[in-house]
Each structure stands twice: as structure tokens, then as C-alpha cells.
Protein backbone atom coordinates (compact mmCIF):
# COMPACT_ATOMS: atom_id res chain seq x y z
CA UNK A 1 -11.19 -18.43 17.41
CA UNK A 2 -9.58 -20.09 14.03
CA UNK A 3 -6.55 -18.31 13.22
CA UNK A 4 -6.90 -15.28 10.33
CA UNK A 5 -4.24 -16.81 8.48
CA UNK A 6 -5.81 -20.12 8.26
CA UNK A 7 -9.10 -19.02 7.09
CA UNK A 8 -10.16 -19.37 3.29
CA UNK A 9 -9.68 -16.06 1.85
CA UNK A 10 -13.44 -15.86 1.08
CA UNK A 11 -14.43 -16.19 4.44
CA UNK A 12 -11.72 -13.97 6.01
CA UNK A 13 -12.67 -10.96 3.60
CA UNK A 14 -16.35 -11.03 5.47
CA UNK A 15 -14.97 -11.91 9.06
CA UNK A 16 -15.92 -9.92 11.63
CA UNK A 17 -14.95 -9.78 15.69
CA UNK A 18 -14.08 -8.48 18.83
CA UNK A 19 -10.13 -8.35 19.17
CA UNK A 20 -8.09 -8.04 22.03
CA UNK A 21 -6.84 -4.87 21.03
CA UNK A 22 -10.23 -3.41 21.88
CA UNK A 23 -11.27 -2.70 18.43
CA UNK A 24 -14.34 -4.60 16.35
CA UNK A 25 -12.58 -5.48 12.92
CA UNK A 26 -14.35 -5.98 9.44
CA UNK A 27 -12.54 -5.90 6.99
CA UNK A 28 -16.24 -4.72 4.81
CA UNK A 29 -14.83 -7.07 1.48
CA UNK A 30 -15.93 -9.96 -0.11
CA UNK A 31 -13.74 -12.41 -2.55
CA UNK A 32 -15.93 -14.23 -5.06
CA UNK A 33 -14.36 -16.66 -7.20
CA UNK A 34 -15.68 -17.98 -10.56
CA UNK A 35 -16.02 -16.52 -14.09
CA UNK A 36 -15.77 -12.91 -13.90
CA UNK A 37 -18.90 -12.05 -16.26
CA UNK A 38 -20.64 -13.63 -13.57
CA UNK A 39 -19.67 -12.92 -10.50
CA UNK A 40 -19.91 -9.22 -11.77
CA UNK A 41 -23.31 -9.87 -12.76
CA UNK A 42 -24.60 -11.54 -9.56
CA UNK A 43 -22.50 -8.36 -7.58
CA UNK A 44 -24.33 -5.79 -9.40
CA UNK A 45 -28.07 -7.11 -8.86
CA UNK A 46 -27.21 -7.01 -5.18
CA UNK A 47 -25.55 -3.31 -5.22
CA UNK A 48 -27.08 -1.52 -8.15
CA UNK A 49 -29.97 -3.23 -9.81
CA UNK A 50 -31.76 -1.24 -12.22
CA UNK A 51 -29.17 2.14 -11.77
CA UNK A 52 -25.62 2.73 -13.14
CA UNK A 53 -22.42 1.25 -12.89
CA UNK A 54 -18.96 3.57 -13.25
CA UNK A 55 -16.33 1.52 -15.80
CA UNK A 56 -12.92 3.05 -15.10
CA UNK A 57 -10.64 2.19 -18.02
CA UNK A 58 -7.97 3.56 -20.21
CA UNK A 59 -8.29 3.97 -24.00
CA UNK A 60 -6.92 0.97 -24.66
CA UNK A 61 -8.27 -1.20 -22.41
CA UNK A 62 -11.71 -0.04 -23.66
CA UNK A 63 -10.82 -0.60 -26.53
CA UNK A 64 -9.83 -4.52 -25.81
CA UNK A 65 -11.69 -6.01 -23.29
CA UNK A 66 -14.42 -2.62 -22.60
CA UNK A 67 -17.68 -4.42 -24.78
CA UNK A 68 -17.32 -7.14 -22.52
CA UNK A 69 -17.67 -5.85 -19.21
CA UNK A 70 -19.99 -3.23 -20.72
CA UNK A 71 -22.14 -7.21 -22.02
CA UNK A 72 -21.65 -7.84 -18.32
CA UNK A 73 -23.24 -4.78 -16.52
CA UNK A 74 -26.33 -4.55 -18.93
CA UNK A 75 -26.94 -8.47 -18.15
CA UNK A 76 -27.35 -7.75 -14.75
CA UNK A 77 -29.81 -5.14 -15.41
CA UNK A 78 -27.38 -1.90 -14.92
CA UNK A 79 -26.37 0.56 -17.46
CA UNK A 80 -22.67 1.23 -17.86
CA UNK A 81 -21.49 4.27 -17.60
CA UNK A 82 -17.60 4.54 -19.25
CA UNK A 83 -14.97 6.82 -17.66
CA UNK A 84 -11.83 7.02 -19.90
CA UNK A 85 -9.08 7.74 -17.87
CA UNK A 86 -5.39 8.45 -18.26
CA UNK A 87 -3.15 5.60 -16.18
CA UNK A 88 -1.03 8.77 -14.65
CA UNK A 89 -4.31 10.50 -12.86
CA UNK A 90 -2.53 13.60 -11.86
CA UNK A 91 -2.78 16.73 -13.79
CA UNK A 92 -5.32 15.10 -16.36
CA UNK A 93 -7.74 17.53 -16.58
CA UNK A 94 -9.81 14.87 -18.80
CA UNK A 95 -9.20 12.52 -15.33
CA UNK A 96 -10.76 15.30 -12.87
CA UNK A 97 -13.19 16.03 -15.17
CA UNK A 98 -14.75 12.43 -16.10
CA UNK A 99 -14.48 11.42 -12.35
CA UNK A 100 -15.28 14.46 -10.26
CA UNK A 101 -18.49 14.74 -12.38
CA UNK A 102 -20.02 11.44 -12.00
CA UNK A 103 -23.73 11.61 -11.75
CA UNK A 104 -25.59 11.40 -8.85
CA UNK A 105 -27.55 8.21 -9.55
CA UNK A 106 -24.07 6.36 -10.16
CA UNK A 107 -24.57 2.69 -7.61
CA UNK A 108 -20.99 1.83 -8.59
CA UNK A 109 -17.66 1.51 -9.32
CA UNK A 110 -16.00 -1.00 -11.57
CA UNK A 111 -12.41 -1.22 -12.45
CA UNK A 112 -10.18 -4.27 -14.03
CA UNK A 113 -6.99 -2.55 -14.29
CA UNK A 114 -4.14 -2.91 -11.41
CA UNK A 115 -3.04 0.75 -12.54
CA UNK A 116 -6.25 2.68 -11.44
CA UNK A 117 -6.73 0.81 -8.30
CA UNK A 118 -5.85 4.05 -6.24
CA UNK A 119 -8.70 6.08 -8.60
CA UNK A 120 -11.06 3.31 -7.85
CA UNK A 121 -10.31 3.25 -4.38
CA UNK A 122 -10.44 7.11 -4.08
CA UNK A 123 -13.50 7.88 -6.05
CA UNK A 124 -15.81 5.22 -4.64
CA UNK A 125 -14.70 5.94 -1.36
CA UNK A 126 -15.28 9.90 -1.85
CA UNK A 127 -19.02 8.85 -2.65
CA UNK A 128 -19.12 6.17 -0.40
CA UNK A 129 -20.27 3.65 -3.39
CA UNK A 130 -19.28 0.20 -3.47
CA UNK A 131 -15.92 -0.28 -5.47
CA UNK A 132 -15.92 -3.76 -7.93
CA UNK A 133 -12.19 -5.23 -8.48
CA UNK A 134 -11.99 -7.51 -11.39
CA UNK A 135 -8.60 -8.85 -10.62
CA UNK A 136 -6.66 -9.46 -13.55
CA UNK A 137 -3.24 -10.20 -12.80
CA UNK A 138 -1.23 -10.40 -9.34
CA UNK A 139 -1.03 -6.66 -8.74
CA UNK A 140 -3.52 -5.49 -5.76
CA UNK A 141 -2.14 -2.38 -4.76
CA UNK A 142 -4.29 0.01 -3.43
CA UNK A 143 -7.34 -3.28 -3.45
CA UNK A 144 -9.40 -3.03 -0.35
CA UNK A 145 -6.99 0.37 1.10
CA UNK A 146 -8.83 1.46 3.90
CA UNK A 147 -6.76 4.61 3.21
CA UNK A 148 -6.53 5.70 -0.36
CA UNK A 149 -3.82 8.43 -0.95
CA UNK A 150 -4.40 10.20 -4.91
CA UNK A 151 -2.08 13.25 -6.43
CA UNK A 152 -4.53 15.42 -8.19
CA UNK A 153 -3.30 18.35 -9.30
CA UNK A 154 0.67 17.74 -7.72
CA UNK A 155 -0.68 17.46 -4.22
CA UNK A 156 -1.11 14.33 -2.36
CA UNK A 157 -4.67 14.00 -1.32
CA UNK A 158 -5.94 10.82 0.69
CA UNK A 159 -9.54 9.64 2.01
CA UNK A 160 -10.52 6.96 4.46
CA UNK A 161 -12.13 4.18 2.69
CA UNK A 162 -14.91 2.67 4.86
CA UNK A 163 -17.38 1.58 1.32
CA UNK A 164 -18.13 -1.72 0.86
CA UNK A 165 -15.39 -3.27 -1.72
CA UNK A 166 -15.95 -6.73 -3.56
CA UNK A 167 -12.88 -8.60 -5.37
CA UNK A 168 -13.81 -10.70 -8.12
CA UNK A 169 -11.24 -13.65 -8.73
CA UNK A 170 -11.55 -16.20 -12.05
CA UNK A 171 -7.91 -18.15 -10.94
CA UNK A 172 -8.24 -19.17 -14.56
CA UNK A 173 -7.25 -15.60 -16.09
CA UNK A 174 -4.64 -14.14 -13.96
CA UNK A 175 -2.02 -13.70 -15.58
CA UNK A 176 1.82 -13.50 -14.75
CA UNK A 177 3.87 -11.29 -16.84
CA UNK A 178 5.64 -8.46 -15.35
CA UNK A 179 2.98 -7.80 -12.57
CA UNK A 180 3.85 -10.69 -10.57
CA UNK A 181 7.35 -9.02 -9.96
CA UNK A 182 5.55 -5.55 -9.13
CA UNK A 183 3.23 -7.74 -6.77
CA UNK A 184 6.03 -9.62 -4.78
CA UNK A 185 7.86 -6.13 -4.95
CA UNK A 186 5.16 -4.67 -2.65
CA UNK A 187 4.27 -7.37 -0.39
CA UNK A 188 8.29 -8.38 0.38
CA UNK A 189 8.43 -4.61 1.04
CA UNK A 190 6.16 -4.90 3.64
CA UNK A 191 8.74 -6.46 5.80
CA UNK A 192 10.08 -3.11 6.92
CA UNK A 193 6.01 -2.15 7.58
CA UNK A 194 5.86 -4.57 9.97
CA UNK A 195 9.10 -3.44 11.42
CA UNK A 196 8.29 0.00 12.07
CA UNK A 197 4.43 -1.47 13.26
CA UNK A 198 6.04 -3.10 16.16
CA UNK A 199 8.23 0.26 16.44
CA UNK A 200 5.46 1.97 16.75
CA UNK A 201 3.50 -0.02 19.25
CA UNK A 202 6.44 0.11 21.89
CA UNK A 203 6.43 4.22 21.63
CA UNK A 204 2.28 5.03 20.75
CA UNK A 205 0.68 1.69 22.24
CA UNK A 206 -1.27 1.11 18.47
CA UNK A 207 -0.64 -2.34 18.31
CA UNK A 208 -2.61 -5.39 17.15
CA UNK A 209 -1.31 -8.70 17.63
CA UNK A 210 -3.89 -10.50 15.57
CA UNK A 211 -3.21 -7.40 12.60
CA UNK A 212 0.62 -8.23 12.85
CA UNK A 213 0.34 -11.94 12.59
CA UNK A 214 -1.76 -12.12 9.29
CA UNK A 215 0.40 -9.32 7.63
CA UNK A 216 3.42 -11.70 8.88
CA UNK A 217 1.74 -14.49 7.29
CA UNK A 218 0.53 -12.82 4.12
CA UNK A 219 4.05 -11.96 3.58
CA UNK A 220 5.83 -15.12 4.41
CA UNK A 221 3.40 -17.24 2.28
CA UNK A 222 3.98 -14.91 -0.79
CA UNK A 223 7.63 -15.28 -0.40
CA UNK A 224 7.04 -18.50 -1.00
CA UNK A 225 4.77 -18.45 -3.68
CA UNK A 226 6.79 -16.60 -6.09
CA UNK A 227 8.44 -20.04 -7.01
CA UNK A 228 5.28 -21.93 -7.73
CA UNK A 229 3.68 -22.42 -11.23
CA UNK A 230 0.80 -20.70 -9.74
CA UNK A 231 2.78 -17.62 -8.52
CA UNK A 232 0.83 -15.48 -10.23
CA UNK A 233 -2.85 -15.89 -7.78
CA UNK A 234 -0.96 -16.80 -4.93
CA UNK A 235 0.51 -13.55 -4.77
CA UNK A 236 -2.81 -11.86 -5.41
CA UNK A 237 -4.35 -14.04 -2.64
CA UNK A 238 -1.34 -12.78 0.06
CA UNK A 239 -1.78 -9.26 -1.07
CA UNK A 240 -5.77 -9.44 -0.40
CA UNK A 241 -4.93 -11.09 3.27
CA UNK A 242 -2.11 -8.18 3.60
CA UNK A 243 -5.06 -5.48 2.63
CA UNK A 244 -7.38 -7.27 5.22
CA UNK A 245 -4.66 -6.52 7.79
CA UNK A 246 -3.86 -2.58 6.85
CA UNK A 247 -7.89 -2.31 7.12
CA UNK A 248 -8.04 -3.47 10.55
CA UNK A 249 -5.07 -1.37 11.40
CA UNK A 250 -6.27 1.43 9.83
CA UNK A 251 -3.85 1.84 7.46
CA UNK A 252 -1.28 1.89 10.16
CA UNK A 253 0.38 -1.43 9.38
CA UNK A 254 1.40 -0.89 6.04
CA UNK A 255 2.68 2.90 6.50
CA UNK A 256 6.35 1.97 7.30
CA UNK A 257 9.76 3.77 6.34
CA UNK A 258 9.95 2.25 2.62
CA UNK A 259 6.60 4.25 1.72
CA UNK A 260 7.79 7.29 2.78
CA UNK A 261 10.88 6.84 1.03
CA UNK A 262 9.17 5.51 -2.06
CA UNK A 263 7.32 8.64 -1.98
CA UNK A 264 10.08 11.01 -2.38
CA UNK A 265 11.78 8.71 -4.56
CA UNK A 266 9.06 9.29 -6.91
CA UNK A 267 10.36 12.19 -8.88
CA UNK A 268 14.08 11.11 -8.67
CA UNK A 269 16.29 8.45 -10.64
CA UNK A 270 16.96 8.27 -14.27
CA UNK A 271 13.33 6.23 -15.20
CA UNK A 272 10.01 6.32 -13.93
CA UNK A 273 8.72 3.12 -11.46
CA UNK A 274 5.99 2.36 -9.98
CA UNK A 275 4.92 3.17 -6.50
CA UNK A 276 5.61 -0.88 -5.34
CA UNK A 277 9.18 -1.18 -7.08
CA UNK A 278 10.15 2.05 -5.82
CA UNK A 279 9.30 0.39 -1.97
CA UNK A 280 11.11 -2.30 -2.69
CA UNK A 281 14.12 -0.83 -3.11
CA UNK A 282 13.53 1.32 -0.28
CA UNK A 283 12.76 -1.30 2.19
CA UNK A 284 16.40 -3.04 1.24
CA UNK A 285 17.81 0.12 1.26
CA UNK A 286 16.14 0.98 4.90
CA UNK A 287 16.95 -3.25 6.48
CA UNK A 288 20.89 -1.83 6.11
CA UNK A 289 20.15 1.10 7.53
CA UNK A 290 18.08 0.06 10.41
CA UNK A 291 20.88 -2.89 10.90
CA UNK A 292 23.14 0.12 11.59
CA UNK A 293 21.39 2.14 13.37
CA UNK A 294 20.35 -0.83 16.15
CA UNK A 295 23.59 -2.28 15.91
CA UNK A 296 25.93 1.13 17.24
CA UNK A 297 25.66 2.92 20.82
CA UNK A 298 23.62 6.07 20.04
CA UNK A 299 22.04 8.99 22.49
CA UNK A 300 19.55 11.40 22.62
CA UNK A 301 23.04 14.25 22.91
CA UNK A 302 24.22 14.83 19.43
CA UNK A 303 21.65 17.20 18.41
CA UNK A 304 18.58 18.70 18.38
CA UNK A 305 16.30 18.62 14.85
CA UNK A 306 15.80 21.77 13.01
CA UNK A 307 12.30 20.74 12.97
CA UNK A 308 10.58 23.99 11.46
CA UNK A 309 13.46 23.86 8.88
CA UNK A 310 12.91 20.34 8.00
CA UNK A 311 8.57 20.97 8.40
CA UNK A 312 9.55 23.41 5.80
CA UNK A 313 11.55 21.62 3.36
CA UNK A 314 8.59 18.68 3.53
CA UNK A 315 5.78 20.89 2.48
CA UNK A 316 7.62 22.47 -0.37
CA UNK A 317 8.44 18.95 -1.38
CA UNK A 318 5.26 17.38 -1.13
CA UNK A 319 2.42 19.95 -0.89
CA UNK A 320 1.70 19.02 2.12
CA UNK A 321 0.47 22.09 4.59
CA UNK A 322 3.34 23.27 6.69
CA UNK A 323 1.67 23.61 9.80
CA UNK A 324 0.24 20.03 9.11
CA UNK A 325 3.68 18.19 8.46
CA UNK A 326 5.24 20.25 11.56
CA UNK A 327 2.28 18.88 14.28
CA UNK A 328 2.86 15.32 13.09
CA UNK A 329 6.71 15.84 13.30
CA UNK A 330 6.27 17.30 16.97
CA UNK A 331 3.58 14.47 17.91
CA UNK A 332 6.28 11.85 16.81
CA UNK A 333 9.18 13.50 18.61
CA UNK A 334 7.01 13.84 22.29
CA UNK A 335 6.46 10.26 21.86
CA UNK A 336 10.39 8.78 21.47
CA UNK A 337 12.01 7.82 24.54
CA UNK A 338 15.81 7.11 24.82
CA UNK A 339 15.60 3.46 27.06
CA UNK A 340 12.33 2.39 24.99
CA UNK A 341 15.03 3.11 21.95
CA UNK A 342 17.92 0.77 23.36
CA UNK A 343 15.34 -2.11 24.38
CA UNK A 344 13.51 -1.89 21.57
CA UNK A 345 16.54 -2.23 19.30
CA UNK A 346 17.88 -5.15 21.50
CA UNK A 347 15.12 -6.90 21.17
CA UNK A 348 14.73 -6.25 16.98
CA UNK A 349 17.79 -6.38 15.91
CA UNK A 350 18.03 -10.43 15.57
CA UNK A 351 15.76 -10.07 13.50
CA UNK A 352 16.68 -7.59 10.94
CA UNK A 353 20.05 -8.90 10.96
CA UNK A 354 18.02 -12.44 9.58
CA UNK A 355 16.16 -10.03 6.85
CA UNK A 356 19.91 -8.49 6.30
CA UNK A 357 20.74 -11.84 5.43
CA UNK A 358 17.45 -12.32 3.12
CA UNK A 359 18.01 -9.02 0.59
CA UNK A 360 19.99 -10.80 -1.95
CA UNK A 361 17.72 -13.36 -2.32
CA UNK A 362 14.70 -10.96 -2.37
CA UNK A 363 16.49 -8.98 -5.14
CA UNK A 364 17.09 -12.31 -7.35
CA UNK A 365 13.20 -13.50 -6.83
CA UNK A 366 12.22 -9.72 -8.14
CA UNK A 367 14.56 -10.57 -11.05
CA UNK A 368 13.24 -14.25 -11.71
CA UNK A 369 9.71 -12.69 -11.77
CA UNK A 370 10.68 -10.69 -14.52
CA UNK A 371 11.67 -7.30 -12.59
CA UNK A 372 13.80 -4.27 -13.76
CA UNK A 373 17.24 -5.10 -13.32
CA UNK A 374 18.12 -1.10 -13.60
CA UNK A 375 15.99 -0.69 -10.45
CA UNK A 376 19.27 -0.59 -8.50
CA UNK A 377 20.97 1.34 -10.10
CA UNK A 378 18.09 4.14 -11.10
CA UNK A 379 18.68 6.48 -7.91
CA UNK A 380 21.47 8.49 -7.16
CA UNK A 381 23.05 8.15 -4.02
CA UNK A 382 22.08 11.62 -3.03
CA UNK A 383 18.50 11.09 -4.40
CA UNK A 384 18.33 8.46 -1.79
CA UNK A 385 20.08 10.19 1.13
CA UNK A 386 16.99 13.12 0.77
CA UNK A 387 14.62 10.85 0.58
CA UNK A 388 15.57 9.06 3.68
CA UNK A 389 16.65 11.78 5.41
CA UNK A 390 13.15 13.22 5.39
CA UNK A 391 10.71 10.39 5.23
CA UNK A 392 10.26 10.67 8.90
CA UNK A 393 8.73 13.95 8.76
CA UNK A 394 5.68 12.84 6.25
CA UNK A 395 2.21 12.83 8.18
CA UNK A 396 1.27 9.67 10.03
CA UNK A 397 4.62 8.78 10.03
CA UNK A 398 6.38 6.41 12.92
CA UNK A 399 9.15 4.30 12.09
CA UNK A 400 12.90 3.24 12.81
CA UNK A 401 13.76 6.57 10.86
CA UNK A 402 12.19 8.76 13.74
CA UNK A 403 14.06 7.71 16.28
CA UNK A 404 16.74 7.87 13.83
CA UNK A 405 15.91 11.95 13.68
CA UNK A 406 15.81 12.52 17.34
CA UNK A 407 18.85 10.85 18.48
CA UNK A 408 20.94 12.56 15.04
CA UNK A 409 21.57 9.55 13.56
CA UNK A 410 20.09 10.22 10.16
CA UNK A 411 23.11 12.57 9.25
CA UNK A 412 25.86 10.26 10.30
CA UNK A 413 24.46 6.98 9.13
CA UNK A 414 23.31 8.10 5.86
């Protein structure tokens, strides 16, 4: 079999096989390249001839590129249907209204803004229609999620995305600009991801091999990429190839320690970031941490965890049901085991002492890109101690920081 990561991007979005780790992947995506007009035209007399076609759009997008696309769907025989939408979804009632009312005789979803990616993702995957990305600039997150998490109304809701998804790519207008920092800010992130993957397939037996090697890949090559002259579609490339990877996994391979940090991060500090920048910082935050933790002799005898207290504390943070946060928290504890702990960290820590080494020079490619140079210095210290302190406990949740909980380290490392 070729390898993933040497496939053309085209042809890995429609792959499909038998892995070793006994599952069937398909990723269920396809990457067209080529003026966007139309490749969106050619998309929709496949996937919604004659119907309509959801536009998701702010106001002022609409307002500057909205007749075009609008041009677009009625040459391909559609009508458009506009949905004006607020960039911060939750607690927009005009947001929950527009969206959670789309008719019935809607064939699909169209967005060409990086910001409502997740609302996209969410709403075409809630009525299983076929979601169309017209990629604009290097930002991809949420693109292709086969789990697509959404605040609407202050609590977290998520969906498994198993709809068809189609990327459309004209390499001539991607542009750079601030995004490309916010896209290598999420993909470098994913370093700690992959981390707390191989974590996790030591103590739960998930692991893919194949998964782990193109996420590796994506990564690496978009490291790389953010010194080209073409940074900007590289970057988009690596993150569709990392997105192809989370969907075979599940989601699994992408739901490290820096998202669950990044998540409680997200109403602390002096400014607002986005969800990527905010991982960022919490995966350089986490390599020290996980350096320390692997480096000193620890046990399973300093303490026991509170863990209704803490299942508590979660909920009232996040929304999340109590009895829901406490079962994941229990699951995660059953599975740690005190040797697995010490051989697993022998055998890691090499390598996150090598990424140690790596976080300055991370930091000054964010900056080169054009990143926030306050990002480091926007979170209290104690912000960041709570949010680390309880990432562990979110839903879904296996990483370094769990074994962290059960063996106490959490309170004297932080």
C-alpha cells in the first residue's frame, strides 16, 4: 500500500481501506482544486441539482464577496438560500434561529469563512447534508471534523460528523495574513495530540499506526512550510491531511491535553483568542510540564483524587452533566496502571525533551507569521494552573495529565 503521507492530497481525501488496526477508514472528503466558482458549480450539480444550497456568512462577508457565490449556486442550477450569522455563534438568538430553522428541502451547506467552520461542520452534520468548504486562507479548523463540538446557549454541545464534506481549493486566492499564524498555531499544537495518542494506546489499546504516522507527517511538513513563500496553502494542505487523520481516529487523535486546556482557557486572560492560539500556548505550556512529570520518580501513594469534588467543579465550569464528566473521570482512572506509567514515560521522554528543545523556535515561527506577541503573557498564572489542573476530567479525555491526577502529581508540579 503507498504510504498516506505520500499520496496527493486529492486522492488521499477519497482513499479508502482495510487497516491493521481492524477498522475500514474513509475519510468521506474530496479536495478539488481549480477556480472556486467552478468547482462549486460542478459540486452542486452532483449534490443538489435543482434544490437549495445553505450560504453561511456574516454581514460583512455578504456584503463583499456574498453576490458572487450567490452567481455561483444559481449557475449550477441551485437556489441560494443566505444565513447571516454572527462569527461568535453562542447566545445569538439570530444564529439559532437562522440555522435551527433551515428548511427541509435544504441539499446543502456552503461556507467560505475559516470562523464558521465549527457551524458548518455542526449544522450539516446535524442534517446529515453535505458541507461545501471554500477555503480561503490557511485556517481549516474544524474542516472535515469528524467530531464537531458547538456552544449554543453556554453549553458545549458536539455531534459526530459522518456527511459527506468537499474542500474546494483555488491555490491562487489563499491568502496569508494573520491566519497563517492561527493555522501553524493549531497544527504545531498537535504535537502534544499525538503525545497523549500514543499515551493513550499503551493504557486503552485505541491505537492506529497508519492514523499516527500521517498526523506525524502533516505536522512535520507544516513546520516546515511556514518558511516558504507559499506558506500560506501548504499549511492548509497539512491541516486537511491532519483532519484526514482525526477522521480515521475518530476524533481521538487530535483530543490531547492542549484542547482541554484551551478549553478552559477560553474565558480567562486579559483578551479574547481563538480556540487554535489558545492550544498553542497550551501545548508549550503542557511539553514543560509533561518533561517534568516523566522526568521525576512518582507513585500511585501520594493521594487519592477527590473525584466527585473535581466531577463537580467540571460541570459547573463547563455545563457539562455531572454524572457524565464523573463516568468518564472513573473510566480513565480504572484504566491507569503504575508500571505501564514508568515504561511509558521511559520510553517518551526522549522525545519530549527534543520538543522541549523545539518551543522557542515554535514561539518565534508563530511570531514571524504574524501572531500575537501578548499571547504569552494574556493568562494568569493561576488561570493556567485551573485550567490544567482540571483538563483531565473533560469527557473523552486521556492524556499525560491523567496519569498526572492519579499518581497526585498535578498539585505538586503545577
Amino acid at each position: 500500500m503507498e504510504k498516506l503521507a505520500q499520496m496527493d492530497l486529492s486522492a488521499l481525501a477519497e482513499h479508502k481501506f482495510a487497516c491493521l488496526c481492524g477498522k475500514n477508514h474513509a475519510a468521506k472528503a474530496h479536495v478539488l482544486y481549480g477556480d472556486a466558482s467552478e468547482s462549486l458549480k460542478a459540486v452542486l450539480e452532483k449534490i443538489a441539482p435543482m434544490s437549495k444550497a445553505a450560504l453561511l456568512c456574516t454581514r460583512d462577508a455578504f456584503y463583499a464577496e456574498g453576490e458572487r457565490w450567490m452567481r455561483a449556486v444559481r449557475n449550477a442550477g441551485a437556489t441560494p438560500l443566505n444565513v447571516i450569522l454572527a462569527k461568535k455563534f453562542d447566545n445569538a438568538l439570530e444564529n439559532i434561529g437562522g440555522l435551527f430553522s433551515l428548511p427541509d428541502d435544504v441539499r446543502a451547506v456552503i461556507v467560505f469563512e475559516s470562523a464558521l467552520y465549527d457551524v458548518a461542520s455542526y449544522f450539516s452534520a446535524l442534517k446529515n447534508l453535505p458541507a461545501v468548504y471554500i477555503a480561503r486562507s490557511a485556517e481549516a479548523e474544524n474542516m472535515l471534523s469528524p467530531v464537531v463540538f458547538l456552544k449554543i446557549r453556554r453549553k458545549t454541545e458536539f455531534i459526530y460528523a459522518d456527511n459527506e464534506k468537499y474542500v474546494l481549493i483555488d491555490p491562487a486566492s489563499i491568502t496569508a495574513g494573520k491566519s497563517a499564524a492561527a493555522a501553524f498555531a493549531s497544527l504545531s499544537s498537535a504535537i502534544v495530540s499525538l503525545i497523549d495518542y500514543r499515551v493513550r494506546g499503551v493504557f486503552t489499546g485505541e491505537y492506529c499506526s497508519e492514523s499516527y504516522n500521517l498526523a506525524r507527517a502533516a505536522i512535520s511538513s507544516a513546520v516546515n512550510a511556514a518558511a516558504s513563500e507559499n506558506a500560506p496553502l501548504e499549511l492548509l494542505e497539512a491541516r486537511i491531511r491532519l483532519a484526514v487523520a482525526e477522521t480515521y481516529t475518530d476524533g481521538k487523535i487530535l483530543r490531547g491535553g492542549e484542547n482541554a486546556v484551551a478549553e478552559f482557557l477560553e474565558a480567562a486572560g486579559k483578551a479574547p483568542f481563538s480556540f487554535a492560539e489558545r492550544k498553542f500556548f497550551a501545548a508549550l505550556k503542557l511539553i514543560d510540564i509533561y518533561h517534568a512529570f516523566f522526568s521525576l520518580p512518582h507513585g500511585k501513594d501520594m493521594r487519592v483524587p477527590d473525584y466527585v469534588c473535581r466531577a463537580k467543579e467540571v460541570a459547573a465550569a463547563t455545563g457539562a452533566k455531572e454524572s457524565v464528566v464523573l463516568e468518564g473521570i472513573l473510566k480513565t482512572a480504572a484504566a491507569v496502571s503504575d508500571e505501564r506509567v514508568k515504561e511509558t514515560g521511559a520510553q517518551l521522554l526522549f522525545e519530549i525533551e527534543a520538543l522541549k528543545n523545539l518551543t522557542g523556535k515554535f514561539a518565534a515561527t508563530y511570531y514571524a507569521l504574524g501572531g500575537n506577541k501578548e499571547l504569552f503573557k494574556n493568562y494568569a498564572p493561576e488561570e493556567v494552573r485551573r485550567a490544567v489542573f482540571y483538563a483531565p476530567d473533560l469527557p473523552e479525555t486521556f492524556s499525560v495529565l491523567t496519569l498526572m491526577r492519579e499518581s497526585g502529581a498535578l498539585e505538586y508540579l503545577l
